[in-house]
C-alpha atoms as a PDB file:
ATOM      1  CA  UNK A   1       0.000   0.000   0.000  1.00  0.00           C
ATOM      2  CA  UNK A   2       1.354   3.178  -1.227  1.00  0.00           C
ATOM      3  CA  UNK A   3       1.231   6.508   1.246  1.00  0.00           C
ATOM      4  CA  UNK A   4       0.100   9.654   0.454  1.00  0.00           C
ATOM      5  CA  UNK A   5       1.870  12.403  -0.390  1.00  0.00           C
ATOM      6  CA  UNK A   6       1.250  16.152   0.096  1.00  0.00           C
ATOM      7  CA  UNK A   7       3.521  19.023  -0.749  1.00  0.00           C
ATOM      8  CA  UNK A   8       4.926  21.158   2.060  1.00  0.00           C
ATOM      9  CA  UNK A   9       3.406  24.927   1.753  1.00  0.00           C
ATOM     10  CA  UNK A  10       7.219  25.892   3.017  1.00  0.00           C
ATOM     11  CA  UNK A  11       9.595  23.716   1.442  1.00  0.00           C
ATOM     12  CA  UNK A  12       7.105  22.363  -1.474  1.00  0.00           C
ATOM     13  CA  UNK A  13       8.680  19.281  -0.595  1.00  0.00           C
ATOM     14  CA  UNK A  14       6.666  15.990  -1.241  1.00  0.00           C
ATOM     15  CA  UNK A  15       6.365  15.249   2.408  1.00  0.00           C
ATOM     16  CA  UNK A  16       3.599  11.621   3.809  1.00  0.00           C
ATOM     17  CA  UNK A  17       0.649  13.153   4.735  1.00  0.00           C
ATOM     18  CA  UNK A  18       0.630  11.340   8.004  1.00  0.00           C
ATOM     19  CA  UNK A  19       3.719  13.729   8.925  1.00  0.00           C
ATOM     20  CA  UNK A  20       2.262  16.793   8.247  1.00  0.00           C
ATOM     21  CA  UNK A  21       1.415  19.338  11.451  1.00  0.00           C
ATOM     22  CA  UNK A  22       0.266  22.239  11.533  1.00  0.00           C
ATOM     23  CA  UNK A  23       2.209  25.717  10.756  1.00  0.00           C
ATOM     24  CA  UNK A  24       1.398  29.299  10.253  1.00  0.00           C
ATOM     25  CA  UNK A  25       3.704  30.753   7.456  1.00  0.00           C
ATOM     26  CA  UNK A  26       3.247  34.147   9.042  1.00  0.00           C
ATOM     27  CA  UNK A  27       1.868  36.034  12.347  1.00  0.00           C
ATOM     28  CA  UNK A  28      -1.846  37.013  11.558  1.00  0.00           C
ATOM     29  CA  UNK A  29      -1.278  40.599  11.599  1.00  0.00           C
ATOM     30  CA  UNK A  30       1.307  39.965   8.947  1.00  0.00           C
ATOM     31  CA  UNK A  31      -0.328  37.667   6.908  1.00  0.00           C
ATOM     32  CA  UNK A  32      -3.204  39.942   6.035  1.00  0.00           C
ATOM     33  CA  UNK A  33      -1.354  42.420   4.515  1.00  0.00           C
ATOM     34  CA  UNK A  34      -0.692  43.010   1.147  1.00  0.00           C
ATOM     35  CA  UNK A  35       2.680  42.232  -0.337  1.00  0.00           C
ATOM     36  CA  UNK A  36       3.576  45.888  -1.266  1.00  0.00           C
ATOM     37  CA  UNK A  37       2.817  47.296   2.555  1.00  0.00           C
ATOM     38  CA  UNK A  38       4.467  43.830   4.181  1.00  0.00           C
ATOM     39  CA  UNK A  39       8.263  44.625   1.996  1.00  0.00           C
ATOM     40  CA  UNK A  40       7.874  48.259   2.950  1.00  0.00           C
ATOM     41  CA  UNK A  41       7.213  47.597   6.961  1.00  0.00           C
ATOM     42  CA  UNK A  42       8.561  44.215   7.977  1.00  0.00           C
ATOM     43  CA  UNK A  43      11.988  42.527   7.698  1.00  0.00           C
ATOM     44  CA  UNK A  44      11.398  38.647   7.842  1.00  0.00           C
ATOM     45  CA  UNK A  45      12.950  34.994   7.461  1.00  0.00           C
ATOM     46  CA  UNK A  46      10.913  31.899   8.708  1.00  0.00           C
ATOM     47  CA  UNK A  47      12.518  32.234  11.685  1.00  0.00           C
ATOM     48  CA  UNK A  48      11.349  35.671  12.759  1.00  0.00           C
ATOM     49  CA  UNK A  49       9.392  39.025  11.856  1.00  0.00           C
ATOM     50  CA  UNK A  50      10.098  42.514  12.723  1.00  0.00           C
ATOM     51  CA  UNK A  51       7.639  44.970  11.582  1.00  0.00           C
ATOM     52  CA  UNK A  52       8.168  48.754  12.004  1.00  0.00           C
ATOM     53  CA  UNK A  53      10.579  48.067  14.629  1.00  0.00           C
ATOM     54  CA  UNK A  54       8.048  48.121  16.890  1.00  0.00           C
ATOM     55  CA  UNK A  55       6.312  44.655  16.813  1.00  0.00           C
ATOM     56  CA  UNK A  56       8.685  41.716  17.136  1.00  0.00           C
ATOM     57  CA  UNK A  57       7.636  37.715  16.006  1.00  0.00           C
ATOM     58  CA  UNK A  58       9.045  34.492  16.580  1.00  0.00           C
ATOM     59  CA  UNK A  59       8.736  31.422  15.156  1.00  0.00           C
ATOM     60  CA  UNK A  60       7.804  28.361  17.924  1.00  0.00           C
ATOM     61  CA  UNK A  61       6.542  24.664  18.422  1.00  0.00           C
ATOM     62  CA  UNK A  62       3.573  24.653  20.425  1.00  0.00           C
ATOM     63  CA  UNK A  63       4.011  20.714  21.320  1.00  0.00           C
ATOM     64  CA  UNK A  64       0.620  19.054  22.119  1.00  0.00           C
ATOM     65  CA  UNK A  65       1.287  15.271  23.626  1.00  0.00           C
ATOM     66  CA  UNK A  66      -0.569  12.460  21.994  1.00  0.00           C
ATOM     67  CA  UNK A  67      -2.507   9.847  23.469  1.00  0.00           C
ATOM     68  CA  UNK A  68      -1.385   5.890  23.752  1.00  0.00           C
ATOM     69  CA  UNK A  69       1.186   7.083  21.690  1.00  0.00           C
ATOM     70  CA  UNK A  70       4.601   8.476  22.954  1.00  0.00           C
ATOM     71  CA  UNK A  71       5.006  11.411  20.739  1.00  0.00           C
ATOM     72  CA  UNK A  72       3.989  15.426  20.208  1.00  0.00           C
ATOM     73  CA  UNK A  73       1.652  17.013  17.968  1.00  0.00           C
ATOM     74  CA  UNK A  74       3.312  19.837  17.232  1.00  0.00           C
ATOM     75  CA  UNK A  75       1.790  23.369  15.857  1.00  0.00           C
ATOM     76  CA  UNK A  76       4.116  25.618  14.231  1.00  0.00           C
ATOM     77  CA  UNK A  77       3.086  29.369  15.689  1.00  0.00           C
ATOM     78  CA  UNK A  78       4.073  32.742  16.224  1.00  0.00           C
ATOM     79  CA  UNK A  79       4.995  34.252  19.051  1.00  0.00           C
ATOM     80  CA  UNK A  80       4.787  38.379  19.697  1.00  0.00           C
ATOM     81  CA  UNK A  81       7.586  38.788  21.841  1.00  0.00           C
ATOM     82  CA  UNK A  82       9.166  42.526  23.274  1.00  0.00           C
ATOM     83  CA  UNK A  83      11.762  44.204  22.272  1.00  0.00           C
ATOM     84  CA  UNK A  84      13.772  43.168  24.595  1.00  0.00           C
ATOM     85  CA  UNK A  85      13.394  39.245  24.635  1.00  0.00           C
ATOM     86  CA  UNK A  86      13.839  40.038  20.598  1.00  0.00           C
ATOM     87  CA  UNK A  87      17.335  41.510  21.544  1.00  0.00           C
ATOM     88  CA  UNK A  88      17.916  38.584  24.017  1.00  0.00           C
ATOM     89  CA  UNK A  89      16.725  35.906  21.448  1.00  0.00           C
ATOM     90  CA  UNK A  90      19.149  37.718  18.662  1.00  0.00           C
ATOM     91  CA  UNK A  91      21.949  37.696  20.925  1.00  0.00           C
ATOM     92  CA  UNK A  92      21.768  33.740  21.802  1.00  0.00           C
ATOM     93  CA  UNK A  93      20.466  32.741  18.299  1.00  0.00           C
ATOM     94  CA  UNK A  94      23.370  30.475  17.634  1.00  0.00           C
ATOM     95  CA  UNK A  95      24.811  29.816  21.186  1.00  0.00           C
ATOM     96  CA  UNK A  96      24.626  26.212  22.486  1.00  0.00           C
ATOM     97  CA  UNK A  97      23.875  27.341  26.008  1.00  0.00           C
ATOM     98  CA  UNK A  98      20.733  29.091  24.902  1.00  0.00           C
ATOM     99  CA  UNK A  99      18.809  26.408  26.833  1.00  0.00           C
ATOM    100  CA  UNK A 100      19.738  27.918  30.008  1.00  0.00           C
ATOM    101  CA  UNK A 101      18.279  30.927  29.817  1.00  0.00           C
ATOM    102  CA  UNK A 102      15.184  31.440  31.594  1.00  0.00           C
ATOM    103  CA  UNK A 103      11.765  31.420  29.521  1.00  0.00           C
ATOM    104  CA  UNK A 104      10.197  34.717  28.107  1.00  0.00           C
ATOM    105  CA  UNK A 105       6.975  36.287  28.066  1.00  0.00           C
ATOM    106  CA  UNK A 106       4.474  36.336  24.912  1.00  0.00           C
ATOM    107  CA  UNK A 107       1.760  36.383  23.313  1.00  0.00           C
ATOM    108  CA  UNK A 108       0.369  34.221  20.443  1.00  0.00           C
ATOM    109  CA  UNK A 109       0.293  35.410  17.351  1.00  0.00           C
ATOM    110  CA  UNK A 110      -2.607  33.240  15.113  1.00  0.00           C
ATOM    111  CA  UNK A 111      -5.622  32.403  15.606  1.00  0.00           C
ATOM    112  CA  UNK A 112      -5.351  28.975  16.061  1.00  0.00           C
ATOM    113  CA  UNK A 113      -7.601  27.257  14.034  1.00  0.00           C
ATOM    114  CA  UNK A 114     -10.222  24.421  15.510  1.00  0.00           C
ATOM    115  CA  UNK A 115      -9.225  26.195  18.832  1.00  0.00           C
ATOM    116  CA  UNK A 116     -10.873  29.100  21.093  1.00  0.00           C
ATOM    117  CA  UNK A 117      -8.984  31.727  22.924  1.00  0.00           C
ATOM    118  CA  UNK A 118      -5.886  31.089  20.787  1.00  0.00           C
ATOM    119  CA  UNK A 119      -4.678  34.432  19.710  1.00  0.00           C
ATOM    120  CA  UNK A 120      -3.173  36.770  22.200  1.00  0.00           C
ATOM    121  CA  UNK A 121      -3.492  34.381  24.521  1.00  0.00           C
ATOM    122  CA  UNK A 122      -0.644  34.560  27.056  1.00  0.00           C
ATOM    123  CA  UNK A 123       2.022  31.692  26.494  1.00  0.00           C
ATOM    124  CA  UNK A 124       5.997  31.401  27.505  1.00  0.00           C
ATOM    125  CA  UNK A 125       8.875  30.278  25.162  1.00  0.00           C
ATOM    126  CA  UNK A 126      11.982  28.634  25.895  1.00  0.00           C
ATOM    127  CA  UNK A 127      14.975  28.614  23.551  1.00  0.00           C
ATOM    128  CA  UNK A 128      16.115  25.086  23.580  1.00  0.00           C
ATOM    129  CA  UNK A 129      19.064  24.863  20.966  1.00  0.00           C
ATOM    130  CA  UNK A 130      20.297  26.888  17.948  1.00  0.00           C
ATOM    131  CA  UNK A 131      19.294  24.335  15.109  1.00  0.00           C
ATOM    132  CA  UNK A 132      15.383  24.275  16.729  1.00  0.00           C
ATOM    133  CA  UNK A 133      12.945  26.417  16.793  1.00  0.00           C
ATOM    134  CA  UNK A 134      11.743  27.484  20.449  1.00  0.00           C
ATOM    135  CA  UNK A 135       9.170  25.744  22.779  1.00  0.00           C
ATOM    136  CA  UNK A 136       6.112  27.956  23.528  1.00  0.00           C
ATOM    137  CA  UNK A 137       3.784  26.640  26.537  1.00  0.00           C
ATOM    138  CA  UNK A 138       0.278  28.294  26.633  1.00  0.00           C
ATOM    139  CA  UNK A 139       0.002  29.770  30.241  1.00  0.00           C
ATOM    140  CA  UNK A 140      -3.720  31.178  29.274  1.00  0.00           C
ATOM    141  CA  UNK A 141      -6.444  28.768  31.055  1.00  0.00           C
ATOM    142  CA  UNK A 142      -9.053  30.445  28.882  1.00  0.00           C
ATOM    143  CA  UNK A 143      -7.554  29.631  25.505  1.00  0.00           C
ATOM    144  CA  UNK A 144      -8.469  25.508  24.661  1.00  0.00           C
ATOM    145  CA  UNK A 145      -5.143  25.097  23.412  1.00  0.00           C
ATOM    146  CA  UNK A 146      -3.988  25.141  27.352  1.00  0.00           C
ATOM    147  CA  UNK A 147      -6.015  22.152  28.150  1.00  0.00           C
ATOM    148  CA  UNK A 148      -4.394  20.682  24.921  1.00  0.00           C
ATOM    149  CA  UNK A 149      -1.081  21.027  26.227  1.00  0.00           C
ATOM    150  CA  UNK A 150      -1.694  20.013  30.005  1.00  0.00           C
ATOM    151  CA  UNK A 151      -3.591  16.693  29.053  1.00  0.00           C
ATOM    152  CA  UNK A 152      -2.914  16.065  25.721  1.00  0.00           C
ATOM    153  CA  UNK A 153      -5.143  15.132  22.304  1.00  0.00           C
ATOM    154  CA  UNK A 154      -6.369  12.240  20.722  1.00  0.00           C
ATOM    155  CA  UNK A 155      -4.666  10.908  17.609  1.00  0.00           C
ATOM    156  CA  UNK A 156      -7.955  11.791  15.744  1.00  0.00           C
ATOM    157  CA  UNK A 157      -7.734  15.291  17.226  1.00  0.00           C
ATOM    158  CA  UNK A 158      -4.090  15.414  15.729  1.00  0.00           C
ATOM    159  CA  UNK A 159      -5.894  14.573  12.173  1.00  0.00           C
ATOM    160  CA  UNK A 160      -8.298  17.487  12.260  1.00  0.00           C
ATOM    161  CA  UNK A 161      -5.475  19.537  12.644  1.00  0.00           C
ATOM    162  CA  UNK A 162      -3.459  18.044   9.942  1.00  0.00           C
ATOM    163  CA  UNK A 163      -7.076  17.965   7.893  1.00  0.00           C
ATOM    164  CA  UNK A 164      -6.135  22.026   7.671  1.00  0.00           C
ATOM    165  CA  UNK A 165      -3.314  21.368   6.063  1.00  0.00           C
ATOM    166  CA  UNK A 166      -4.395  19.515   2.958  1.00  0.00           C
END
């Protein structure tokens, strides 16, 4: 039995489907503008977004554990970070001890689909190595996505995620 293929919207890489999670190419506020205004106000890679030097965007997991199964769902997000973590981020972007610094305050960035509360909800990230992208933990009880995280999600509920990607 053959598996089915799906090509990545970052990579365009033929990818199984069963791999594919989640990801937001851009923060919401980003996304929604047109090309013209988004070259003339923001300076992005897919690791980060700066936009009038005022607003600053990461790039995170948000790891969701899996029933029965051993392994993480993971949702590729954005993170609204300040200034300040920004700097602190920049400064330890390829430093192996970047682990070891304590996690940072933020705020979500998308509007999570199949989820309620998800954007601006409160969350922390932690910078875990300089090949990966960082952790972020949902610290908002109100957003869904915090239940999620605490107790985990279904393989099915993994699907519908997925679904969103196809």
């Amino acid at each position: 039995m053959s598996q089915e293929l799906i090509k990545c919207p970052c990579c365009e890489k033929m990818v199984p489907a069963n791999d594919v999670e989640l990801t937001y190419r851009l923060p919401d506020d980003i996304a929604c503008m047109d090309e013209e205004e988004r070259a003339s106000t923001c300076k992005y890679t897919n690791d980060y977004v700066v936009c009038d030097d005022e607003y600053f965007y990461l790039r995170c997991i948000l790891p969701l554990p899996v029933h029965d199964t051993g392994r993480e769902y993971c949702l590729g997000v954005w993170v609204q970070i300040s200034p300040n973590s920004f700097n602190k981020v920049w400064e330890l972007w390829d430093d192996e001890e970047q682990a070891n610094e304590p996690p940072m305050r933020g705020l979500l960035a998308n509007n999570v689909h199949l989820s309620t509360g998800a954007e601006s909800a409160e969350v922390m990230i932690q910078l875990i190595g300089p090949t990966s992208r960082p952790v972020a933990i949902v610290k908002d009880e109100a957003c869904s996505l915090y239940k999620e995280q605490q107790s985990g999600i279904t393989i099915h509920r993994a699907s519908e995620y997925s679904d969103l990607c196809r």
